[in-house]
C-alpha atoms as a PDB file:
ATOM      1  CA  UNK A   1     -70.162  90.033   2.301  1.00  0.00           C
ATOM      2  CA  UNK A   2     -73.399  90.438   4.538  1.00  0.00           C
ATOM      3  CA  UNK A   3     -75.437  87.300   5.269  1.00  0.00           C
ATOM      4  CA  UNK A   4     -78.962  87.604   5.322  1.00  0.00           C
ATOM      5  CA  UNK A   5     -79.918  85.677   8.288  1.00  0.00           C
ATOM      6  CA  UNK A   6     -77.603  87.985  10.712  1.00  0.00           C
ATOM      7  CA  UNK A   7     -79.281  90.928  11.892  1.00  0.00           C
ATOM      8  CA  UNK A   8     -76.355  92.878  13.360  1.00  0.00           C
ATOM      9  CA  UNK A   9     -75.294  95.700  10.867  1.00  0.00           C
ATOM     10  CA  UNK A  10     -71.751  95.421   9.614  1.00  0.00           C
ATOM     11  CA  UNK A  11     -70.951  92.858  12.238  1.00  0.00           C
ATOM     12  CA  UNK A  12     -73.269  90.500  10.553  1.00  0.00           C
ATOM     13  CA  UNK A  13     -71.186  90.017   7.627  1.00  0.00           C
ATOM     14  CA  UNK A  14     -68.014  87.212   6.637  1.00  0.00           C
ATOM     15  CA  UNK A  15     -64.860  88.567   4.946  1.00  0.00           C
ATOM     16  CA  UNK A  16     -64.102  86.301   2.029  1.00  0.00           C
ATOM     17  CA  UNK A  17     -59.901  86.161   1.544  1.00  0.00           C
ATOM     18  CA  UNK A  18     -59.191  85.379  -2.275  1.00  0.00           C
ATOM     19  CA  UNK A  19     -55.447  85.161  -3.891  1.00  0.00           C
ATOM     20  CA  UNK A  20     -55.219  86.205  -7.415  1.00  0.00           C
ATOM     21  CA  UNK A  21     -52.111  84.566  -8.769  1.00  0.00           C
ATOM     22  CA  UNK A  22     -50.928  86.738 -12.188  1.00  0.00           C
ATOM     23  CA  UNK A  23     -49.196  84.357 -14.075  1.00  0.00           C
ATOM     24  CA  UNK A  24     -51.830  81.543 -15.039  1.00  0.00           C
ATOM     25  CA  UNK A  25     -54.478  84.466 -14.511  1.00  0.00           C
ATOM     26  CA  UNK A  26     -56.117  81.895 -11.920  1.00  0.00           C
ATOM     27  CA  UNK A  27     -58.366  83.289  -8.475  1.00  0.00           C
ATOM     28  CA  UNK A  28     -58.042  81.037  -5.406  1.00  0.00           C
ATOM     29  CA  UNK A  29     -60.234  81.607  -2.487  1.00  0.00           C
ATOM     30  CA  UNK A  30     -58.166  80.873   0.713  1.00  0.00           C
ATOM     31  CA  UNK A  31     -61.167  81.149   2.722  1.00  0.00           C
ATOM     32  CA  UNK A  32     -64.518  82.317   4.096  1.00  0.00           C
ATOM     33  CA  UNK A  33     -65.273  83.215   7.975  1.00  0.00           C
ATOM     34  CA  UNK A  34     -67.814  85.030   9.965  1.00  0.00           C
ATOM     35  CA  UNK A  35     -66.635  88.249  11.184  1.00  0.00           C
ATOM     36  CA  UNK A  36     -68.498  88.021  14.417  1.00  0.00           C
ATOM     37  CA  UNK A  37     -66.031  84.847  15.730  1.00  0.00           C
ATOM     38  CA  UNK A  38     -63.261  86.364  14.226  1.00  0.00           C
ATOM     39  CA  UNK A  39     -62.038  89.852  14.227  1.00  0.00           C
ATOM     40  CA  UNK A  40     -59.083  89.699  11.789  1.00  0.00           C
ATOM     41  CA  UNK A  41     -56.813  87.413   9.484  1.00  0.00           C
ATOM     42  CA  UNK A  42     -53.120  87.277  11.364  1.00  0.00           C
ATOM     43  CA  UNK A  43     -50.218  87.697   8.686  1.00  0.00           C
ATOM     44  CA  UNK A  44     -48.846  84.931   9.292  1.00  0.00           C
ATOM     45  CA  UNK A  45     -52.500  82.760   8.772  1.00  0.00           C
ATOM     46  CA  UNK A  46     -52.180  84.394   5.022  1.00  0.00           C
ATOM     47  CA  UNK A  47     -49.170  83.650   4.808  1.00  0.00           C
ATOM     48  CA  UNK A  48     -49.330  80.210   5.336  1.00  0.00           C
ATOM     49  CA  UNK A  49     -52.597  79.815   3.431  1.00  0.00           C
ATOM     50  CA  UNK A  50     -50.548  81.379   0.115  1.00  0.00           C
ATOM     51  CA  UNK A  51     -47.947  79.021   0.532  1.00  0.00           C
ATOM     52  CA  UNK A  52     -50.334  76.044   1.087  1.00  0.00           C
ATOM     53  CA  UNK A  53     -51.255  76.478  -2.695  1.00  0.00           C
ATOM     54  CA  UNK A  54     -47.616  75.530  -3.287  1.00  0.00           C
ATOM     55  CA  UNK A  55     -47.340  78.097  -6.229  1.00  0.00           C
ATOM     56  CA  UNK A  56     -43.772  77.540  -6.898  1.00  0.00           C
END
């Protein structure tokens, strides 16, 4: 997702994480950062954001 007020290419952008769960057919978004303070989403941060929804 680019954001208009950066002007640094593809580093200007955020990375939105979403979670589709299947069974009630419901999105969640986990979160939104800026890629330019950080570079990547560790495993285990998913991870714990998934289980945060407490699913079942």
């Amino acid at each position: 997702m680019a954001i208009g007020s950066k002007v640094k290419g593809k580093s200007g952008g955020a990375r939105v994480i979403t979670y589709l769960f299947f069974e009630t057919e419901t999105v969640y978004l986990l979160t939104i950062y800026d890629k330019g303070e950080k570079a990547d989403l560790k495993p285990h941060e998913l991870k714990d954001m998934i289980d945060s929804l407490d699913l079942g």
